[in-house]
N, C-alpha and C. Protein backbone atom coordinates (compact mmCIF):
# COMPACT_ATOMS: atom_id res chain seq x y z
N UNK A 1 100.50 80.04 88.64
CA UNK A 1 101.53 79.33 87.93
C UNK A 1 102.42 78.58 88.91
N UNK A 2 103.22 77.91 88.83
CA UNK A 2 103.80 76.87 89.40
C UNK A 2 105.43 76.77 88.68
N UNK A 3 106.69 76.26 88.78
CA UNK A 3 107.90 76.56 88.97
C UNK A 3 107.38 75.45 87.39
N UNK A 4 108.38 76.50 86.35
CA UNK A 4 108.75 75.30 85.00
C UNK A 4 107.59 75.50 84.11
N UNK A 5 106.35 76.39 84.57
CA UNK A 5 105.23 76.54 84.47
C UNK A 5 105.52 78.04 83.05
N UNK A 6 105.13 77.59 81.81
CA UNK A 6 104.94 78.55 80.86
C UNK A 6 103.28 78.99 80.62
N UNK A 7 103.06 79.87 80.69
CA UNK A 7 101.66 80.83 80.10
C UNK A 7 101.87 81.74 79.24
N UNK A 8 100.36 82.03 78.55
CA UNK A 8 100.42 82.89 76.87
C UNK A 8 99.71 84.14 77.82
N UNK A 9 100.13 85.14 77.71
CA UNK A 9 99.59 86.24 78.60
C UNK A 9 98.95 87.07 77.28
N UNK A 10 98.23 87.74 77.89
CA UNK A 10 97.60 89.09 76.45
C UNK A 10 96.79 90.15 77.43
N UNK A 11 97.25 91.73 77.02
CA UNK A 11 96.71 92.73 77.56
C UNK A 11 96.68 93.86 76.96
N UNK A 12 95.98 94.43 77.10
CA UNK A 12 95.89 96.12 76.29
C UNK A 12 95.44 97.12 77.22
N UNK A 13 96.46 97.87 76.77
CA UNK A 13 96.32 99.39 77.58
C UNK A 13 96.12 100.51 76.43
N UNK A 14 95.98 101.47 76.77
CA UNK A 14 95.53 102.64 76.06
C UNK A 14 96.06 103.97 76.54
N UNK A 15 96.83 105.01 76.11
CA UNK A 15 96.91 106.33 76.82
C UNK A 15 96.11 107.17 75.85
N UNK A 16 95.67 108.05 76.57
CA UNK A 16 95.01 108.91 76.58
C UNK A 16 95.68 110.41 76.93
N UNK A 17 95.75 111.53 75.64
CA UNK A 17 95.64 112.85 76.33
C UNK A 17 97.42 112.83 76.28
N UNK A 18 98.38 112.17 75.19
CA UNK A 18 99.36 111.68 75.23
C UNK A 18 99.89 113.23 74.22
N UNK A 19 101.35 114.03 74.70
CA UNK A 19 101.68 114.59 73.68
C UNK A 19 102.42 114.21 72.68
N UNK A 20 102.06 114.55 71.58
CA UNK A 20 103.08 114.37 70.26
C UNK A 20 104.68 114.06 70.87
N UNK A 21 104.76 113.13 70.14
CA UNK A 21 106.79 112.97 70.17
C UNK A 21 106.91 111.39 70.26
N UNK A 22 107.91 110.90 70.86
CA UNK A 22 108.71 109.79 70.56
C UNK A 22 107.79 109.27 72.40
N UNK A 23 107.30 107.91 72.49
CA UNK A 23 107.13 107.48 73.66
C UNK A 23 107.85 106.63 74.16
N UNK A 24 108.88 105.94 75.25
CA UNK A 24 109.16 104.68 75.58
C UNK A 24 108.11 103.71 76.64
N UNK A 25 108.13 102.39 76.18
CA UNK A 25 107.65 101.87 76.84
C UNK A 25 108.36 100.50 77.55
N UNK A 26 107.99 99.73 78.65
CA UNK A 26 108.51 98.63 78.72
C UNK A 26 107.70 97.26 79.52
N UNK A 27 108.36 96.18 79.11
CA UNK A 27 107.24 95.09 79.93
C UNK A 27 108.34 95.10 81.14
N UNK A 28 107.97 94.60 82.57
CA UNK A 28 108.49 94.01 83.38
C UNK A 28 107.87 92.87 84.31
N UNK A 29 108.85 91.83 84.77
CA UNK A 29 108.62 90.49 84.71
C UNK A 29 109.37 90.81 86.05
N UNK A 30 108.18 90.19 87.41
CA UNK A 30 108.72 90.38 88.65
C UNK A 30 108.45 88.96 89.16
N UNK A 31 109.26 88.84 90.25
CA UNK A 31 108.76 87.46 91.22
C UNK A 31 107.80 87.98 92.10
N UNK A 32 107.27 87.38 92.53
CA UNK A 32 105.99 87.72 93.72
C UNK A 32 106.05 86.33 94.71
N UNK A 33 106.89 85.32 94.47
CA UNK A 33 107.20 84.30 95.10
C UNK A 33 108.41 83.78 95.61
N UNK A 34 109.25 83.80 96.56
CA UNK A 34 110.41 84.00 97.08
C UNK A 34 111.04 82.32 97.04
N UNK A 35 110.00 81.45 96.84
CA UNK A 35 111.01 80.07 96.24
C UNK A 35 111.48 80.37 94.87
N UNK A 36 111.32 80.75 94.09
CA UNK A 36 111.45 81.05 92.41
C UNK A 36 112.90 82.46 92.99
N UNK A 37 113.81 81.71 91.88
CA UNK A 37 114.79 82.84 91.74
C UNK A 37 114.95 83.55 90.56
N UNK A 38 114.10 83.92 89.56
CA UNK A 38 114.08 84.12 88.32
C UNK A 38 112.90 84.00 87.24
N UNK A 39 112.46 85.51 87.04
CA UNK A 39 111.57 85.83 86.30
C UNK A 39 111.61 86.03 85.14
N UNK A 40 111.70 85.26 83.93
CA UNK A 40 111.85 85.64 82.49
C UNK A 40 110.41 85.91 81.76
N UNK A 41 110.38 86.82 80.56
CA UNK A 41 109.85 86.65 79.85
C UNK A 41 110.71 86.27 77.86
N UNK A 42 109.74 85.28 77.73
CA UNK A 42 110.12 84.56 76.75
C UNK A 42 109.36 84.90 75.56
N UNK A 43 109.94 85.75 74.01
CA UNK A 43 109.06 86.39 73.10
C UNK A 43 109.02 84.61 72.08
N UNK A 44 108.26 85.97 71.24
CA UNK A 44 108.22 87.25 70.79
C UNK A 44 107.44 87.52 71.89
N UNK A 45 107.87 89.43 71.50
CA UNK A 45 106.75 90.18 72.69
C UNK A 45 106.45 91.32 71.15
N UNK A 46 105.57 91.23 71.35
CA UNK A 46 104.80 92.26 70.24
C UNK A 46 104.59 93.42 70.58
N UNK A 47 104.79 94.59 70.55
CA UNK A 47 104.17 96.67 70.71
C UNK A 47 103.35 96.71 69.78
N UNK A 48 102.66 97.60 70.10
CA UNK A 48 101.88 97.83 68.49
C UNK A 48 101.20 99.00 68.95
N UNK A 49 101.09 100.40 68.01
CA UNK A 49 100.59 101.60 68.85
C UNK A 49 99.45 102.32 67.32
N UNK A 50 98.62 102.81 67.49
CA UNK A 50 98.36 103.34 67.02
C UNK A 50 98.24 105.21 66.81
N UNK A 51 98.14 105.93 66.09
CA UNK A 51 98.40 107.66 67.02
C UNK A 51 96.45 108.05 66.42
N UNK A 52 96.11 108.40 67.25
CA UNK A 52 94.56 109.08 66.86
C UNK A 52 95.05 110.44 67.65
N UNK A 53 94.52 111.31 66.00
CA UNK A 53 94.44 113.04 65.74
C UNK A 53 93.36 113.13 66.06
């Protein structure tokens, strides 16, 4: 990506072996490029979980 530069990202993860209860989760949005002063992410951002018994 490049400075001014927007992308549609998409990924899925899965846990496994998870106990019952309340989970938190979170996205984080880092620089990896030291000209750029500022990493946003811009939603919607969608969760979506399913529970398999």
């Amino acid at each position: 990506m490049t400075v001014i530069q927007n992308e549609t990202i998409s990924f899925t993860t899965a846990d496994v072996n998870v106990a019952p209860g309340y989970h938190s989760y979170q996205l984080v949005a880092s620089l990896t490029n030291a000209l750029l002063n500022a990493a946003n992410v811009v939603g919607p951002v969608t969760f979506t979980g399913v529970s398999l018994v």
